[in-house]
Protein backbone atom coordinates (compact mmCIF):
# COMPACT_ATOMS: atom_id res chain seq x y z
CA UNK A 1 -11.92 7.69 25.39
CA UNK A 2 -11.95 7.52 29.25
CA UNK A 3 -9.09 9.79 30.71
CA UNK A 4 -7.29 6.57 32.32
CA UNK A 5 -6.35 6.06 28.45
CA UNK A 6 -4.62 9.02 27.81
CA UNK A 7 -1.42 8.07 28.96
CA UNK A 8 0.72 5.00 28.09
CA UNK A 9 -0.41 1.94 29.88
CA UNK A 10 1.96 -0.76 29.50
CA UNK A 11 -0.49 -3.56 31.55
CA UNK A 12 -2.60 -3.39 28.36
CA UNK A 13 -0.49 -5.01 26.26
CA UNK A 14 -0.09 -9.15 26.35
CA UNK A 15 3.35 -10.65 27.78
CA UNK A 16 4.32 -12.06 24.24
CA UNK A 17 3.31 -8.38 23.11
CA UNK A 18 6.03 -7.04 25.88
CA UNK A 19 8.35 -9.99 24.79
CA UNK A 20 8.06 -8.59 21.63
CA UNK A 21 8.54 -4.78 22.23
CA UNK A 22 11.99 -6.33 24.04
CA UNK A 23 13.50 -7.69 21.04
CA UNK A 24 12.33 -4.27 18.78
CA UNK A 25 14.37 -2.12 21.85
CA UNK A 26 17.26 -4.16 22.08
CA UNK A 27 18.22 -4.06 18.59
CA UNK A 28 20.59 -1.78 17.58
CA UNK A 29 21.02 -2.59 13.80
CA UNK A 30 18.82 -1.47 11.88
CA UNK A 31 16.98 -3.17 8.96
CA UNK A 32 17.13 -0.73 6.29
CA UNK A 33 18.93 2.38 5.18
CA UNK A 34 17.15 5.44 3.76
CA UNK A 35 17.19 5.00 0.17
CA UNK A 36 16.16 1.36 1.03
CA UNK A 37 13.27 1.85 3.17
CA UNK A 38 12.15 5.07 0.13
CA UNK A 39 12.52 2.31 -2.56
CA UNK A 40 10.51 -0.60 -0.08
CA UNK A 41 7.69 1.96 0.57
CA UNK A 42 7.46 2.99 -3.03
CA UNK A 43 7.54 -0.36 -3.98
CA UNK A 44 4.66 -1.14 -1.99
CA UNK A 45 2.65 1.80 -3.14
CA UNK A 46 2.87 1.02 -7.04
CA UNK A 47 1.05 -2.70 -7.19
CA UNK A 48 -0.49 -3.94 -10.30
CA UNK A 49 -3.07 -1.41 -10.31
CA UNK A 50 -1.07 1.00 -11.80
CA UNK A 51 -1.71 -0.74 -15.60
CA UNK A 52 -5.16 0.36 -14.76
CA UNK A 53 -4.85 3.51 -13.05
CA UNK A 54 -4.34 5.96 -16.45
CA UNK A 55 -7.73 4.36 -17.56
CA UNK A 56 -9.18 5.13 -14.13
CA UNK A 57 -7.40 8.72 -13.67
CA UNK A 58 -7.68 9.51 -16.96
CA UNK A 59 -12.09 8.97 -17.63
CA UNK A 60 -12.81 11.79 -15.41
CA UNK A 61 -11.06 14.19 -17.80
CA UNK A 62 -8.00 16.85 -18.48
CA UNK A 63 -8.78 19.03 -15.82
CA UNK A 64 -9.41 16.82 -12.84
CA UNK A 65 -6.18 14.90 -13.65
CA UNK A 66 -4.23 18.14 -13.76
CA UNK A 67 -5.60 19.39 -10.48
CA UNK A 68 -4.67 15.89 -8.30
CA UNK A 69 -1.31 16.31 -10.06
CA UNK A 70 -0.97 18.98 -7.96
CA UNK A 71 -2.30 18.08 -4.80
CA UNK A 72 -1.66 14.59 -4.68
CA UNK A 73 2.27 14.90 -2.89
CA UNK A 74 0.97 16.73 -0.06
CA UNK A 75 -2.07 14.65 0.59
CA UNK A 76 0.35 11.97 0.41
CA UNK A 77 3.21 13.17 2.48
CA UNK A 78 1.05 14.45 5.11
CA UNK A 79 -1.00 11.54 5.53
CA UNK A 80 1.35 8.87 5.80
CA UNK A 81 4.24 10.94 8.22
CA UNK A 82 0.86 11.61 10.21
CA UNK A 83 0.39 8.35 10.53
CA UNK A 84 4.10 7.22 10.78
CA UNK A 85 4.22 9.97 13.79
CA UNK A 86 2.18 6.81 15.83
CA UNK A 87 5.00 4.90 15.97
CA UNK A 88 7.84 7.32 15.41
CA UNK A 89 7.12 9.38 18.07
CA UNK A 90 6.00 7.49 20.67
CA UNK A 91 8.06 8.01 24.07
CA UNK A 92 7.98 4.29 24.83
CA UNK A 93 10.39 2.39 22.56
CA UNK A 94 9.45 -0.47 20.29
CA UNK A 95 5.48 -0.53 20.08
CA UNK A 96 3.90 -0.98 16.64
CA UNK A 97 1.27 1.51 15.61
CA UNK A 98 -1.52 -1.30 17.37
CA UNK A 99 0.56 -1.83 20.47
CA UNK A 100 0.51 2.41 20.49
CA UNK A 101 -3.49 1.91 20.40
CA UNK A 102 -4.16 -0.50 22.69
CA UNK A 103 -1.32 0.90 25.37
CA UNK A 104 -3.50 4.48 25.24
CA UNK A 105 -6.91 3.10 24.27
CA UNK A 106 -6.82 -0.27 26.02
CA UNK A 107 -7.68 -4.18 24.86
CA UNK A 108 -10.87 -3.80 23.23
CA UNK A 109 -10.23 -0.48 20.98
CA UNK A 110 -6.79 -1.94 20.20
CA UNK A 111 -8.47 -5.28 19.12
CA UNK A 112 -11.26 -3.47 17.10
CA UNK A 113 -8.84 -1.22 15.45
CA UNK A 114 -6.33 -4.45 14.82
CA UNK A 115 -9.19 -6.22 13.46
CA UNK A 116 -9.70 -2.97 10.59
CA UNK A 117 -6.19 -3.36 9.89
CA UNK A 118 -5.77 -6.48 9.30
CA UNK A 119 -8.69 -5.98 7.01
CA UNK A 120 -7.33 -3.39 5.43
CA UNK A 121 -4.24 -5.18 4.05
CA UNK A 122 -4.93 -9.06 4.01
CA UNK A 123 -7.20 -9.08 1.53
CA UNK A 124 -5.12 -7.02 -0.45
CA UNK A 125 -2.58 -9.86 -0.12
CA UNK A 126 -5.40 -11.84 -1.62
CA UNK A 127 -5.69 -10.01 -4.17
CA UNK A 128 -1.84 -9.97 -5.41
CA UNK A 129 -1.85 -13.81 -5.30
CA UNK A 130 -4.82 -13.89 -7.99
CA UNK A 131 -2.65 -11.23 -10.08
CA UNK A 132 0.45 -12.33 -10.00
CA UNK A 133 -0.76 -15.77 -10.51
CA UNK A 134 -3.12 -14.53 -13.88
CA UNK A 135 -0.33 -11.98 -15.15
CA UNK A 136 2.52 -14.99 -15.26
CA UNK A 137 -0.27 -17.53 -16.78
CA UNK A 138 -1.06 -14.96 -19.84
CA UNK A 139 3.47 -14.29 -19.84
CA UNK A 140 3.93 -17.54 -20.56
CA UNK A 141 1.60 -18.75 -22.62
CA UNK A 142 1.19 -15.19 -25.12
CA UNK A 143 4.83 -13.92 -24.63
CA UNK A 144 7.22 -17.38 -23.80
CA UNK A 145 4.55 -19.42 -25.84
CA UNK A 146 4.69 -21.65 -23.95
CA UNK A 147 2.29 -24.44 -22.75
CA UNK A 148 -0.56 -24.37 -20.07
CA UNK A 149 0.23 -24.75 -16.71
CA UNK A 150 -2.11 -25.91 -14.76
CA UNK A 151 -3.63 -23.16 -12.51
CA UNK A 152 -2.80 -25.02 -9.21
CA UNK A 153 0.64 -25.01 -10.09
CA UNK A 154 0.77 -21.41 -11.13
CA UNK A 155 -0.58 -20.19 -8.40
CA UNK A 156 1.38 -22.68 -5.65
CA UNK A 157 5.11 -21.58 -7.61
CA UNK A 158 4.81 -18.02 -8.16
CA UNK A 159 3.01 -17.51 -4.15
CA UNK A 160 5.80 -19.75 -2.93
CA UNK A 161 8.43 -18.06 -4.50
CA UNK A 162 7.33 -14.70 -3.17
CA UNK A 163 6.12 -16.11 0.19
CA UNK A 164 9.78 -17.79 0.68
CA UNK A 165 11.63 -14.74 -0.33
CA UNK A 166 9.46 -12.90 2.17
CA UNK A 167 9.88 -15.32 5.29
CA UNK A 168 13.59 -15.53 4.71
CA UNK A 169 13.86 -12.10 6.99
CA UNK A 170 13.26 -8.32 6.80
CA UNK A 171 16.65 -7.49 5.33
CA UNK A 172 17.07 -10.00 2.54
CA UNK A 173 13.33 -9.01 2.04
CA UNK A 174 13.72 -5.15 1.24
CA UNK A 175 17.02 -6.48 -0.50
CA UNK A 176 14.53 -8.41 -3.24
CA UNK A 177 11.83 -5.70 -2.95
CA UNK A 178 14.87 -2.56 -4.14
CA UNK A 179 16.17 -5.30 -6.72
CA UNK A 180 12.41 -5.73 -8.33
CA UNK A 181 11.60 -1.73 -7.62
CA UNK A 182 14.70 -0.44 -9.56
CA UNK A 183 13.33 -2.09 -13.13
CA UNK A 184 10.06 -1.21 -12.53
CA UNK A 185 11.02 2.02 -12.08
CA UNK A 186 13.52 1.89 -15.47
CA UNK A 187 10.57 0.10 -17.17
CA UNK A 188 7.82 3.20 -16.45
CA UNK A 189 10.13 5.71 -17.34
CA UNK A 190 11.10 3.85 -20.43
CA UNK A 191 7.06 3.96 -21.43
CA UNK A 192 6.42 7.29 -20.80
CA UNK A 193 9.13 8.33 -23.24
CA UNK A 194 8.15 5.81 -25.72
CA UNK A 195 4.83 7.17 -26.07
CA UNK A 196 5.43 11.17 -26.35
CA UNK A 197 5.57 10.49 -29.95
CA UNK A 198 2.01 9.38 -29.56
CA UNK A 199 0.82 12.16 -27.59
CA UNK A 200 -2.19 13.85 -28.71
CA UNK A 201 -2.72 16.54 -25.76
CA UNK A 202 -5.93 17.94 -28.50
CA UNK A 203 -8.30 14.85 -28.10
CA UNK A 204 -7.32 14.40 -24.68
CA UNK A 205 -8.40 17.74 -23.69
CA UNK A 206 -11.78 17.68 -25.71
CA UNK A 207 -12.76 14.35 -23.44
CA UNK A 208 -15.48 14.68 -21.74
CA UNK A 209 -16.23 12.30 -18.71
CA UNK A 210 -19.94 13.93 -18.54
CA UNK A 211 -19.15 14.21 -14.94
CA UNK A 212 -19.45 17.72 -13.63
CA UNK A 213 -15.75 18.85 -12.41
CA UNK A 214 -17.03 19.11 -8.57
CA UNK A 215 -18.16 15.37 -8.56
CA UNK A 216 -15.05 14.32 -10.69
CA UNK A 217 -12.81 15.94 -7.73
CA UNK A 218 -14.38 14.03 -5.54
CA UNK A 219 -14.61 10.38 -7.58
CA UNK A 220 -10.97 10.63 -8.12
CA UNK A 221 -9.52 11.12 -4.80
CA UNK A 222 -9.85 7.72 -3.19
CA UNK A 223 -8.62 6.47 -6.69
CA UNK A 224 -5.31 8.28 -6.43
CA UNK A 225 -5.42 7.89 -2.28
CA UNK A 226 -5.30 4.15 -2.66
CA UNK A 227 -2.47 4.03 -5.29
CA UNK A 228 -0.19 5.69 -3.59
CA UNK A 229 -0.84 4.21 -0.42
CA UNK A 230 1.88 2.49 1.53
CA UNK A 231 0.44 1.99 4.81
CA UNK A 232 1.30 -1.20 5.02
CA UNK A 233 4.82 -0.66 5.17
CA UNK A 234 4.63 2.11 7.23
CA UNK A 235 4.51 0.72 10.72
CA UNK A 236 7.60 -1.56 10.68
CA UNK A 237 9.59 1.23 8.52
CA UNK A 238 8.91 3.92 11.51
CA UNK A 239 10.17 1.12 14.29
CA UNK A 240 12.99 0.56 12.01
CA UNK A 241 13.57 4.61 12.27
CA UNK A 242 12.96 4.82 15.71
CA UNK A 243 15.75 1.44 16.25
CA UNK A 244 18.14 4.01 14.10
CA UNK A 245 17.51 6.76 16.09
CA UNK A 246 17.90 5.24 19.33
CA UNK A 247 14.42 6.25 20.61
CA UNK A 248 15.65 9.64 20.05
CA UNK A 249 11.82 11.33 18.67
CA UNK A 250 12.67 14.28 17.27
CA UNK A 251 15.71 12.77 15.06
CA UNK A 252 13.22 9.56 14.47
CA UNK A 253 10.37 12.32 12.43
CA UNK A 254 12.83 14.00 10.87
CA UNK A 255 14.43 10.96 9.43
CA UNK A 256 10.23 9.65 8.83
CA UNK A 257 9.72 12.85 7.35
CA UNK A 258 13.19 12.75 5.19
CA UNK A 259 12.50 9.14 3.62
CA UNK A 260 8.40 9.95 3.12
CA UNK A 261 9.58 12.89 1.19
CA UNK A 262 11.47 10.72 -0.89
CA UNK A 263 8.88 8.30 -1.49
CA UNK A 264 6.79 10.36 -2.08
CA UNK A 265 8.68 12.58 -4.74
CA UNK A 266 9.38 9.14 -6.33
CA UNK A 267 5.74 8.38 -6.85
CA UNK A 268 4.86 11.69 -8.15
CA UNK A 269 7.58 11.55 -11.08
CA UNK A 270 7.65 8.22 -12.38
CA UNK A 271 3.73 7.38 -12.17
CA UNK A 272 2.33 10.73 -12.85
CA UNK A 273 4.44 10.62 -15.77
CA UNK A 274 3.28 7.24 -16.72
CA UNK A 275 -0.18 7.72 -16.18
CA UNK A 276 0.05 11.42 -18.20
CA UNK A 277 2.09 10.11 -21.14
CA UNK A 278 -0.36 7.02 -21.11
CA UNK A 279 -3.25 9.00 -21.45
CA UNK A 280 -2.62 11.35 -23.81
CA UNK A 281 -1.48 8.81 -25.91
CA UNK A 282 -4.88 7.26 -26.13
CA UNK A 283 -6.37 10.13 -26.45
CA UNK A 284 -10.35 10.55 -26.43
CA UNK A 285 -11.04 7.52 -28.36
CA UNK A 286 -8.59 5.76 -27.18
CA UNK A 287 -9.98 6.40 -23.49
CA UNK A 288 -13.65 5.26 -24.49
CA UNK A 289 -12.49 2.10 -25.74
CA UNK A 290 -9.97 1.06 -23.08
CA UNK A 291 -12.14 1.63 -20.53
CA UNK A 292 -14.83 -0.75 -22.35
CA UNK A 293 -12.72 -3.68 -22.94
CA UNK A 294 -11.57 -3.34 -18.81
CA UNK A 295 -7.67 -3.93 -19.69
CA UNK A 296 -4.42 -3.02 -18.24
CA UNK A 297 -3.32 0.12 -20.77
CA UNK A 298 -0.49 -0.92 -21.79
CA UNK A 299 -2.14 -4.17 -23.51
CA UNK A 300 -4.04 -2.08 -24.73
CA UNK A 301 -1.76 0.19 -26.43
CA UNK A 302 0.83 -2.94 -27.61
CA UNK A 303 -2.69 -4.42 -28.88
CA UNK A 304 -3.21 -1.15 -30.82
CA UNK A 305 -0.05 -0.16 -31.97
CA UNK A 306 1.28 -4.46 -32.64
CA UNK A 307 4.53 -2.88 -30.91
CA UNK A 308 6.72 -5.73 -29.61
CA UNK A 309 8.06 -3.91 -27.18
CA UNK A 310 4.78 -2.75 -25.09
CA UNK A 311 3.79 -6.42 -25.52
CA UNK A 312 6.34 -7.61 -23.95
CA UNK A 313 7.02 -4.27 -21.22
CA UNK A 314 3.40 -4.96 -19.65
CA UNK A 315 3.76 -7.95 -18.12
CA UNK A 316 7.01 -7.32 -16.87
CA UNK A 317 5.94 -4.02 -15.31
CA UNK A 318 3.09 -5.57 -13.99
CA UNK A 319 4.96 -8.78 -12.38
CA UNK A 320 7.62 -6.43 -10.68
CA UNK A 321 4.60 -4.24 -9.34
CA UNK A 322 3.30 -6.90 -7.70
CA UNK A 323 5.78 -9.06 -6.15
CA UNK A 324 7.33 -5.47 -4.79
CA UNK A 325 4.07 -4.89 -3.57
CA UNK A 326 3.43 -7.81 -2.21
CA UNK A 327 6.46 -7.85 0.26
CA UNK A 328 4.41 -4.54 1.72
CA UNK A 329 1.48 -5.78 2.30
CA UNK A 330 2.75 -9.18 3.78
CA UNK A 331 5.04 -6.95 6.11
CA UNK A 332 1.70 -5.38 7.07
CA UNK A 333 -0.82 -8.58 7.35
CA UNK A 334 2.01 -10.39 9.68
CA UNK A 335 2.44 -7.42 12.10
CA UNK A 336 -1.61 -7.27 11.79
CA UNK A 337 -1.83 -11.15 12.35
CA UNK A 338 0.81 -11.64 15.24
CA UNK A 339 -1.17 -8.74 16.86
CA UNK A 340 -5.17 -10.57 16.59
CA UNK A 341 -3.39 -13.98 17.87
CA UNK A 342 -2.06 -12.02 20.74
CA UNK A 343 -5.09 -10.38 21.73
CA UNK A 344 -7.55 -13.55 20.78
CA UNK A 345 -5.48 -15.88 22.66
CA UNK A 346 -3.07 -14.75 24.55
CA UNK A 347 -2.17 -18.17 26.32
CA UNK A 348 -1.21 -19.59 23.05
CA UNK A 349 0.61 -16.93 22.26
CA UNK A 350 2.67 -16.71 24.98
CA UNK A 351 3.55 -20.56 24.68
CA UNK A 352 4.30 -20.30 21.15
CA UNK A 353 7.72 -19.65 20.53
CA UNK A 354 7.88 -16.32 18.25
CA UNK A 355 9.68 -17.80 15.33
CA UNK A 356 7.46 -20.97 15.35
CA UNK A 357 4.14 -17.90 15.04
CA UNK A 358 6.44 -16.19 12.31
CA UNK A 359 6.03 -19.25 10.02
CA UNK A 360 2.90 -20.19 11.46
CA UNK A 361 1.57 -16.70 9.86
CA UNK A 362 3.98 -17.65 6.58
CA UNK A 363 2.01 -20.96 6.00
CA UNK A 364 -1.54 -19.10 6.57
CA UNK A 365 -0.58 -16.61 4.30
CA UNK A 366 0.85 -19.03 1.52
CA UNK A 367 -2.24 -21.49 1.92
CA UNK A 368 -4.72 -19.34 1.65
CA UNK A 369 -3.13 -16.77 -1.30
CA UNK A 370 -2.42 -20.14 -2.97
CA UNK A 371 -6.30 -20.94 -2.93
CA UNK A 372 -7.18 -17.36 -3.93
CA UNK A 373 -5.42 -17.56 -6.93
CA UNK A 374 -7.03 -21.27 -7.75
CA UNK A 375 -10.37 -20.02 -6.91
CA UNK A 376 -9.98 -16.73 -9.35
CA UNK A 377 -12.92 -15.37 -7.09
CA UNK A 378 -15.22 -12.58 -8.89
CA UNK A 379 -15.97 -10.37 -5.76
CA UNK A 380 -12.03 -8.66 -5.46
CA UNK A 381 -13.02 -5.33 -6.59
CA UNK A 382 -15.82 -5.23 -3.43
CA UNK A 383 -12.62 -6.77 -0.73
CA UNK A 384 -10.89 -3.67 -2.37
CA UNK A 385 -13.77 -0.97 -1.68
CA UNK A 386 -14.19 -2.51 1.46
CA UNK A 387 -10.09 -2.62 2.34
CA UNK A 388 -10.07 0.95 0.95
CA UNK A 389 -12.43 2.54 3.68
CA UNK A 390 -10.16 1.05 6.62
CA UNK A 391 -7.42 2.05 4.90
CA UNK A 392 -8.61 5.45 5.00
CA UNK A 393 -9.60 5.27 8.64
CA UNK A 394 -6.50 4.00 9.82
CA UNK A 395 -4.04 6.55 8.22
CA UNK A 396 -6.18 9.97 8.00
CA UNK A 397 -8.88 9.37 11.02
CA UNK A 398 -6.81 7.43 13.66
CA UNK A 399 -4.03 9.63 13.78
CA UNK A 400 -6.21 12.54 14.69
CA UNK A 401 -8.49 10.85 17.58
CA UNK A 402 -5.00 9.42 18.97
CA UNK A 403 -3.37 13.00 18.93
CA UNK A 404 -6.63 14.30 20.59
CA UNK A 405 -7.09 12.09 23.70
CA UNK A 406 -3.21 11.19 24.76
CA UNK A 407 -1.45 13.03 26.35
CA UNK A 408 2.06 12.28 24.78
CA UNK A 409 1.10 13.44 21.46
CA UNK A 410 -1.18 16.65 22.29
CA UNK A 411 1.69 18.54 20.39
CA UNK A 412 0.11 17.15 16.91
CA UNK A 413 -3.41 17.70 17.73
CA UNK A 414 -4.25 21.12 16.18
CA UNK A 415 -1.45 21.39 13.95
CA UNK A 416 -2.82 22.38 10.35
CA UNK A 417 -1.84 19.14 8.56
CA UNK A 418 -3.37 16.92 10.91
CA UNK A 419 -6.57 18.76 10.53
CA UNK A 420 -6.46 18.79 6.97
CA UNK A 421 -5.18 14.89 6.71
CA UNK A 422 -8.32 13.72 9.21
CA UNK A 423 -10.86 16.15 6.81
CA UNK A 424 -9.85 14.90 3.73
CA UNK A 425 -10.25 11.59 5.42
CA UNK A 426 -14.24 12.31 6.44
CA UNK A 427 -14.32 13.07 2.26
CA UNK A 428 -12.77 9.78 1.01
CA UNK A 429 -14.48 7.94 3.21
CA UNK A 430 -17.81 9.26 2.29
CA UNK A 431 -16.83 9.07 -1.23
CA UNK A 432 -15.93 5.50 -1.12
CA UNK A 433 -19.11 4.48 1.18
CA UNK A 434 -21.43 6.65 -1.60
CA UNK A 435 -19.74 4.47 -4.50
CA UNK A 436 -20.62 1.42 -2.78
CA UNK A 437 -24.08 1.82 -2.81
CA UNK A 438 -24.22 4.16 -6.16
């Protein structure tokens, strides 16, 4: 990075860009409290995966799960108030973590790096609009009984209804994302103490993934990295800080710091419990068949145990994971959107009236979510490995090359944490590349 880029360099940036760092400074209000934005960002970290992630946690054995127990809330934390530290302590008011890049690393690095972020998140998006739209088809027709709707339909009504709860603005948005979070949090506490009587901590511990432990470490870190990320969120929640704060950095990371904390304690309790009571309820057998029939647990368990209750649980679990999750990653593929526009075209951009590119993005994003979950396409799981490696980039590499080479933010460079959040970063990412082409 050429020295000129080490300080901030506004002339970088495109006039609707500057246009829109105006409105983010001038706003005094801001759009969520701290409970709120804790409940948003946790919201956005537990998607549907989670129905699968005791199956995937728990095949790599006892032992592996109770060691990223341990370390998972500080891999978390640090990473994502690393990453947060882009935006929240940036000495110019109102930038978005790509504005940050391309203001220190100029046009073509910010557009590369915007152009990993958005696909670190869109497809994601994607992704939510085939399961929400497959989860509601198998509610209705195995829980309600009721008839078959025609995919089309499915898909257009439940994306629409999430899409216009979304677009009708930031505030009544985390509003709907705390009222979904809040049950979904009831319902996996409610789980994990239904199944204790089930527990059978014996077979569990005899499982044997065949894996030796060093490789399991390994495996299951970007497993437990990407469910708990929420660096989607995380840009718009640290300019929503910084609008609190009144551009005052020090208060704006210890506020970051304060509401990641919570997050973060949030995630650890309610889905570590889930996934532990989930997996020592199936046990060793349990585990081997599970993960051979490739189903969420909890069908699995209601399909086991003909409980009522678990039948009817998962796919309310698994709807409120997702449409809370969904809100996040939206949040994330606008901001990542609006920013490629910008940079691609800047002379439309600057014509186009900011509201009319707000619902311009809304529309993309309904159309095409829509005609993911029509399509049903077969190659998610590779958009996810793929979106998984950028996500790992941009929250435990960036921060570190950013802290590095500018000037402004030299106080983070060699601080332990940001060491050990860009290391572990070089791991997952050769993790995730090695499973690719395993």
């Amino acid at each position: 990075m050429p020295t000129s880029a080490r300080e901030f360099n506004m002339e970088h940036l495109t006039e609707a860009d500057k246009r829109q760092i105006a409105e983010h400074s001038s706003g005094t209000v801001p759009d969520g409290g701290t409970l709120s934005w804790a409940i948003t960002l946790f919201g956005t970290a537990v998607g549907a995966g989670i129905l699968f992630l005791p199956i995937d946690a728990g095949s790599f054995g006892f032992f592996p799960l109770l060691v990223i127990t341990l370390l998972i809330a500080p891999m978390v934390f640090f990473s994502h108030r690393t990453y947060a530290r882009i935006v929240a302590a940036s000495p110019k008011k109102g930038l978005d973590v790509l504005q940050v890049v391309t203001a220190l690393a100029g046009r073509n690095r910010g557009l590369m790096t915007g152009l990993m972020y958005w696909l670190s998140i869109y497809p994601i998006v994607l992704i939510y609009g085939v399961s929400v739209t497959n989860t509601m088809d198998s509610f209705v027709v195995n829980q309600l009984h009721g008839p078959h709707v025609p995919r089309w339909l499915m898909a257009t009504v439940c994306v629409g209804v999430l899409t216009g709860a979304y677009a009708l603005g930031k505030k009544a948005t985390l509003a709907f994302a705390n009222a979904l979070v809040y049950p979904l949090i009831i319902a996996l506490a409610a789980v994990s103490f239904y199944l204790i009587p089930q527990w059978d901590v014996a077979s569990f511990r005899s499982y044997e993934s065949g894996t030796p432990f060093w490789k399991a470490m390994l495996l299951i870190l970007p497993v437990f990295v990407f469910s708990f990320n929420h660096m989607p969120a995380v840009s718009q929640f640290a300019l929503d800080v910084q609008k609190r704060e009144g551009g005052d950095v020090t208060a704006a990371e210890r506020t970051v710091s304060k509401i990641e904390a919570i997050t973060v304690g949030l995630l650890v309790v309610f889905t570590m419990f889930f996934v532990w009571s989930c997996t020592l309820a199936l046990g060793a057998d349990g585990m081997e068949t599970a993960r051979e029939q490739n189903i969420p647990v909890l069908s699995y368990l209601a399909n086991e145990t003909q409980t009522p209750f678990l039948a009817v649980l998962s796919p309310i679990v698994a709807l409120c994971a997702i449409a809370s999750s969904y809100f996040g990653h939206v949040m994330g593929a606008e901001e990542g959107t609006t920013y490629l526009v910008r940079a691609v075209a800047p002379g439309v951009a600057e014509r186009l009236d900011p509201r009319k590119l707000r619902w311009s993005i809304y529309v993309f994003v309904f159309v095409t979510t829509v005609a993911a979950g029509i399509i049903n396409p077969s190659i998610l799981d590779l958009i996810s490995v793929v979106g998984g490696i950028f996500i790992t980039f941009l929250v435990y590499i960036v921060p570190m090359l950013l802290f590095r080479y500018a000037k402004d933010y030299r106080r983070f460079a060699n601080t332990p944490e940001t060491w050990g959040v860009f290391i572990l970063g070089i791991v997952i990412m050769g993790v995730a590349i090695w499973q690719m082409f395993a």
